[in-house]
Protein backbone atom coordinates (compact mmCIF):
# COMPACT_ATOMS: atom_id res chain seq x y z
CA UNK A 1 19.50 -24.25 -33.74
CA UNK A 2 20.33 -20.89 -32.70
CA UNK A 3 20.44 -21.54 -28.71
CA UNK A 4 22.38 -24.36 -29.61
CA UNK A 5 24.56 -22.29 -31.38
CA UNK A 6 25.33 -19.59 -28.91
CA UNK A 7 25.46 -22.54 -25.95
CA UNK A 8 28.61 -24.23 -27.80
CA UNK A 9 30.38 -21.15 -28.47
CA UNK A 10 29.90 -20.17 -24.46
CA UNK A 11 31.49 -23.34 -23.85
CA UNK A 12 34.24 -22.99 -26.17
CA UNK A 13 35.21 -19.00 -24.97
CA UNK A 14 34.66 -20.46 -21.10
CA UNK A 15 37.21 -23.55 -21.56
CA UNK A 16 39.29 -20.92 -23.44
CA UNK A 17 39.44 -18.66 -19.94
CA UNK A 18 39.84 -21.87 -18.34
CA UNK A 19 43.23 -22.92 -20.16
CA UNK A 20 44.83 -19.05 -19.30
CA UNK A 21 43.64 -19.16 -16.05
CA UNK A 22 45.17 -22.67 -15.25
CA UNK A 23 48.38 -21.40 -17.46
CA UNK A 24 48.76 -18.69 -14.98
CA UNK A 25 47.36 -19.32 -11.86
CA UNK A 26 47.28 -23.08 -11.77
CA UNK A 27 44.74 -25.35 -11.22
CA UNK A 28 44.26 -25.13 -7.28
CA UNK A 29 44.58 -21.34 -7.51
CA UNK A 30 42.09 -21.12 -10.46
CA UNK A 31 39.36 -22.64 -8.09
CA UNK A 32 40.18 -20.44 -6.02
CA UNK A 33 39.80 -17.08 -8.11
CA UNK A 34 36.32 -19.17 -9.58
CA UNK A 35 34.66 -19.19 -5.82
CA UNK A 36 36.20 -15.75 -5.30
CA UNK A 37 34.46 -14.63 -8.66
CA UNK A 38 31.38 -16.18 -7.87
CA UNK A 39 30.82 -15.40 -4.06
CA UNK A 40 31.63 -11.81 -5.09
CA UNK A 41 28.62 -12.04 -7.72
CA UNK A 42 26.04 -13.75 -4.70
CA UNK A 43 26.91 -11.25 -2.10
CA UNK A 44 27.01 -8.07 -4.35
CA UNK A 45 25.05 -5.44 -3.21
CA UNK A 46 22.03 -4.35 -5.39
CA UNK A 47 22.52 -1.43 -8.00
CA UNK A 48 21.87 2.35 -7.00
CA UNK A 49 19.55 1.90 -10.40
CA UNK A 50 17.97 -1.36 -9.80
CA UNK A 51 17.20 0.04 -6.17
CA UNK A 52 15.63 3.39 -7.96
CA UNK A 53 13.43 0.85 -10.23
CA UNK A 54 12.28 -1.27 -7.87
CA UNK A 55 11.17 1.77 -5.47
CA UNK A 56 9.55 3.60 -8.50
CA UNK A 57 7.88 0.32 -9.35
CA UNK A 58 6.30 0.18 -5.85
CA UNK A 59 4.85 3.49 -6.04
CA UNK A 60 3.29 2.36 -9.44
CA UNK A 61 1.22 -0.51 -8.05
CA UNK A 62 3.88 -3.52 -8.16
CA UNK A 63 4.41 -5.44 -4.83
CA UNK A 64 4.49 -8.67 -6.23
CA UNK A 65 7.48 -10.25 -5.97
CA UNK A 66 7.29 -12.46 -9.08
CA UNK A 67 6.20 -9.44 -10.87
CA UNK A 68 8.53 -7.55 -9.37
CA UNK A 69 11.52 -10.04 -10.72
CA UNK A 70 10.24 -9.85 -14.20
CA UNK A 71 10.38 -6.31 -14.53
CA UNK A 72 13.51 -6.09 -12.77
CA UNK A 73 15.04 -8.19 -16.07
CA UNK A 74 13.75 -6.23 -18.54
CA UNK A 75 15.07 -3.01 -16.65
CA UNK A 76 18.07 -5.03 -16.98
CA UNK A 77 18.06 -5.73 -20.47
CA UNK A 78 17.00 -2.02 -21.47
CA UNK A 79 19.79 -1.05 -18.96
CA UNK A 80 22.87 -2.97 -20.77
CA UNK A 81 21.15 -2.51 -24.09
CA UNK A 82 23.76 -2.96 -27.10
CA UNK A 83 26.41 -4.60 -24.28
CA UNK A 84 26.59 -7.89 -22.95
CA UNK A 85 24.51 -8.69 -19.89
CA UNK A 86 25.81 -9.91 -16.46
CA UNK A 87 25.48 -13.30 -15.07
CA UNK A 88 21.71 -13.90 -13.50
CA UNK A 89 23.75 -14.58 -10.41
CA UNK A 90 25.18 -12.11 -9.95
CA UNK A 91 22.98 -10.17 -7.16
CA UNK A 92 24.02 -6.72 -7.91
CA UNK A 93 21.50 -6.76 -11.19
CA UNK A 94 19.33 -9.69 -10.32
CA UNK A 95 18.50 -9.50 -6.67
CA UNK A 96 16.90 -12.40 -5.57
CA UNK A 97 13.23 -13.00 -4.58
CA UNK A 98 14.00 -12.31 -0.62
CA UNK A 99 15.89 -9.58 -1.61
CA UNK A 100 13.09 -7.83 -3.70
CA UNK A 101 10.60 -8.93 -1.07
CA UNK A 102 13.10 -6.54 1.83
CA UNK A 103 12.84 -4.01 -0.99
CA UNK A 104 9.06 -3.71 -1.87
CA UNK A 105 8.24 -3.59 2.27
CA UNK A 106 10.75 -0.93 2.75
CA UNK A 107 9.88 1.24 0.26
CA UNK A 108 6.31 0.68 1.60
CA UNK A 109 6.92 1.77 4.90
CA UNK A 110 8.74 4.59 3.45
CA UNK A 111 5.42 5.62 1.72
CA UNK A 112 3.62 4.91 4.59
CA UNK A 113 5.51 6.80 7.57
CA UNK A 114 3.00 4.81 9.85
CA UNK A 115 -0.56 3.36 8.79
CA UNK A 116 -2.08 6.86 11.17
CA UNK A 117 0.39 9.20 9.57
CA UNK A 118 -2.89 11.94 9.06
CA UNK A 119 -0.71 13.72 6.07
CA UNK A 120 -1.14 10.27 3.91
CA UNK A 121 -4.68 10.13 4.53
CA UNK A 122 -4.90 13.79 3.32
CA UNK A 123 -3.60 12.84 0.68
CA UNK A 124 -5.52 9.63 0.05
CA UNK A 125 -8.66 11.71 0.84
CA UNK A 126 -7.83 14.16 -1.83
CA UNK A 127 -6.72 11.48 -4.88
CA UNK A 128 -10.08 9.39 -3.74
CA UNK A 129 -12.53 12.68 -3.96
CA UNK A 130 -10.96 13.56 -7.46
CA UNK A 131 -11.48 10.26 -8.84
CA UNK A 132 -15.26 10.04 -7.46
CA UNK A 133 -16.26 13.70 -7.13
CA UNK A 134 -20.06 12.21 -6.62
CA UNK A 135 -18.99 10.71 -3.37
CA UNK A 136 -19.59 12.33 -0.39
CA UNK A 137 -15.67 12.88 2.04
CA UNK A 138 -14.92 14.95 5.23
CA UNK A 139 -11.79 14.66 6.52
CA UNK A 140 -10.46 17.16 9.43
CA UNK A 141 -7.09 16.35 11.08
CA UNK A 142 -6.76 16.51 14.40
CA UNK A 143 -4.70 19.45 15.32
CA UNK A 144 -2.75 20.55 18.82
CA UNK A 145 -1.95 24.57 19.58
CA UNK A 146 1.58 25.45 20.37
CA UNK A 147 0.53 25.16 24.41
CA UNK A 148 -0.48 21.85 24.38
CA UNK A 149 -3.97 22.10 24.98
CA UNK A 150 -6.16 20.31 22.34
CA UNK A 151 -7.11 21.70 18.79
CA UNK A 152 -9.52 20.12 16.60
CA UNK A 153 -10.44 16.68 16.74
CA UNK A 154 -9.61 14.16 14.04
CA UNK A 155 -12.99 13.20 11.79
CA UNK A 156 -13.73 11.66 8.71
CA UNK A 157 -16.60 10.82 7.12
CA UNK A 158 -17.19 8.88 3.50
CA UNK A 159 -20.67 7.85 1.91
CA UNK A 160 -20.63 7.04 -1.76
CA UNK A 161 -23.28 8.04 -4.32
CA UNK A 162 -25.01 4.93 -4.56
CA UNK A 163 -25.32 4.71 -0.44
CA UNK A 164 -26.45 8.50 -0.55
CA UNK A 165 -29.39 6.82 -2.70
CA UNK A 166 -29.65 3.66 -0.39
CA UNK A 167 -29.71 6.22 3.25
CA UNK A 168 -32.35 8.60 1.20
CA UNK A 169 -34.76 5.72 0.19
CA UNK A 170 -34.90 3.15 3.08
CA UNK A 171 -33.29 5.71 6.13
CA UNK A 172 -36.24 7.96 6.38
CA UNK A 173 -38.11 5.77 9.33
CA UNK A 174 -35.62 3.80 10.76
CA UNK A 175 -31.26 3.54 10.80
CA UNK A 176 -28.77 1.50 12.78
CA UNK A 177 -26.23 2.98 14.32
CA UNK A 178 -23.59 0.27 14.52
CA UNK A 179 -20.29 1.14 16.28
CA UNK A 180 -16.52 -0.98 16.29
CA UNK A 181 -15.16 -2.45 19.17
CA UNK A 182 -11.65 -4.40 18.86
CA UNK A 183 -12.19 -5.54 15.32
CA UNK A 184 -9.77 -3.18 13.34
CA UNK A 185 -6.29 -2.47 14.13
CA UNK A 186 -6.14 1.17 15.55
CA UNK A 187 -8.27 2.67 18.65
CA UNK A 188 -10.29 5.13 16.55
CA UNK A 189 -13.85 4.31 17.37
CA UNK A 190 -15.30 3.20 13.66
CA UNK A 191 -18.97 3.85 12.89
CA UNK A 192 -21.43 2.36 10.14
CA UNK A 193 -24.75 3.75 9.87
CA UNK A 194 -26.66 0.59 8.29
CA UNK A 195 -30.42 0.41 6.35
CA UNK A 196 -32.80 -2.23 5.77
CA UNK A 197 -33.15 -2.40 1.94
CA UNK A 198 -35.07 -5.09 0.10
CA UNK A 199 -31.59 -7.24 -0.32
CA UNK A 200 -31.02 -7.13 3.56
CA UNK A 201 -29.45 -5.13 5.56
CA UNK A 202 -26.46 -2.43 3.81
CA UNK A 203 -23.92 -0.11 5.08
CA UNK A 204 -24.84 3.67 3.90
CA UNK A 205 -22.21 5.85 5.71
CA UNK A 206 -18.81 5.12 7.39
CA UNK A 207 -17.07 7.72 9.92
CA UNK A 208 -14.40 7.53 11.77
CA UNK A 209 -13.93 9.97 15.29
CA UNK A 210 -11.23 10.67 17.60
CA UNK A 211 -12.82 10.28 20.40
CA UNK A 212 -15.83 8.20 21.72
CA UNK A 213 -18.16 10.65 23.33
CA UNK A 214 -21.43 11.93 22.75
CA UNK A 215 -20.30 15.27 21.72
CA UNK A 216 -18.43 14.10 18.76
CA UNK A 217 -20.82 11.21 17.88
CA UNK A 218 -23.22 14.22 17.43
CA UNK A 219 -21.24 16.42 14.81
CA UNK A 220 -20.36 13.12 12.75
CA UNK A 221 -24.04 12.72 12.44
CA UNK A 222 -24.61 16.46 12.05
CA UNK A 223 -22.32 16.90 9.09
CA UNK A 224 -23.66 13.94 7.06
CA UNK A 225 -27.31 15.48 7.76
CA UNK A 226 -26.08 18.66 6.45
CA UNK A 227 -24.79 17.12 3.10
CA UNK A 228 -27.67 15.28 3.10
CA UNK A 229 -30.76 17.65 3.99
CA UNK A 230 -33.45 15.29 2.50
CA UNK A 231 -32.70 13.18 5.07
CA UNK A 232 -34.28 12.92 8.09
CA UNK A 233 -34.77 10.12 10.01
CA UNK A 234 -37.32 9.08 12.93
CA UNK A 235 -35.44 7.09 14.79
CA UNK A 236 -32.42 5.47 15.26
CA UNK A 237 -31.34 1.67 16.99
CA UNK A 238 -28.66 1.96 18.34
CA UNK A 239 -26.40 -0.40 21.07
CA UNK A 240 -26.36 -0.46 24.66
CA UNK A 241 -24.14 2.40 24.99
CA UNK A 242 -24.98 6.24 26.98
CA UNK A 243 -22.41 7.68 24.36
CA UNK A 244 -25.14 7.06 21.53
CA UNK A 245 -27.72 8.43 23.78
CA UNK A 246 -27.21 11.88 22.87
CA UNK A 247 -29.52 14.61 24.30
């Protein structure tokens, strides 16, 4: 009863505007003034503060873009709170769904500064280690001296508690060395070192090197044996490869 209420006295105050505007303008220039009116609402660019909400938004987790829409109406709502609210049309407070969806990847990319930007995984590496202080992380950027010539090397390592447990128990005769060829997105060689458990066959460390020689192969391995003393294997499979041979 109350919709219907509110719906007829919409009606009432728009045919109201209606009978000035048609007093004034006339009728051919009040159709006029109503596309004017209402192209201005679809092509209105979004709100400074519905662009600030959608970005903070994004950094809190939302990337949805039906998500995204809902919470962009109740930042609405709380935004003309005691005042009357605008038109869902009109784009400069309700941006549509392709809109939002150009938002929420620019504001990623913004985050991201490039998927191999080495200061977000810093970062990433830090946040992750803090919320699982029992997992095992390495992470050394690679680094270039003011000549040119080549600093350190870019290395990470990660092995979880439960695959420090798995690599202790069934890694003490025999590990797999298993390495990544054209199966992820960037050039950094990407290593597993896999165990045969009694549910099959599981992944118990993950590193990631620069570059694919011997020499770094061999620190990878030496710094997860160092956080790891108990462990020591007798031998390792490994693929066809002379960079896995190490001496």
């Amino acid at each position: 009863m109350e919709s219907s209420y509110w719906h007829a006295l919409y009606i009432a105050y728009f045919y109201g505007v209606l009978r000035v505007w048609s007093s004034v303008c006339g009728a051919t220039s009040l159709l006029a003034c109503l596309a004017r009116v209402q192209a201005a609402d679809l092509t209105a660019p979004t709100d400074s503060c519905v662009v600030d909400h959608v970005n903070r938004s994004v950094d809190d987790g939302i990337q949805n873009v039906s998500e995204m829409q809902r919470n962009v109406h109740i930042f609405v709502k709380s935004l003309f709170s005691g005042s009357s609210l605008p038109k869902t049309i009109n784009r400069r407070f309700y941006p549509s769904r392709e809109d939002l969806r150009h938002m929420i990847y620019r504001r990623r990319r913004a985050n991201m500064h490039g998927l191999l930007d080495q200061e977000i995984v810093g970062n990433k590496v830090t946040a992750w280690s803090a919320e699982h202080p029992d997992d095992f992380w390495l992470y050394r950027p690679s680094s270039t001296s003011t000549d040119g010539s080549t600093g350190d090397q870019l290395l990470l390592i990660y092995q979880s508690l439960w695959q420090r447990r798995l690599l202790l128990r069934y890694g003490q005769q025999l590990v797999f060395l298993d390495a990544t060829y054209k199966t992820t997105q960037y050039a950094l060689p990407l290593f597993f070192l896999c165990v045969h458990t009694n549910c099959g066959y599981v992944v118990t460390a993950v590193f990631v090197i620069e570059r694919e020689d011997s020499a770094s192969l061999s620190e990878a391995l030496n710094e997860l044996s160092q956080s790891l003393p108990q462990w020591r294997p007798a031998a390792f499979m490994i693929d066809a490869s002379e960079i896995e041979v190490t001496p």
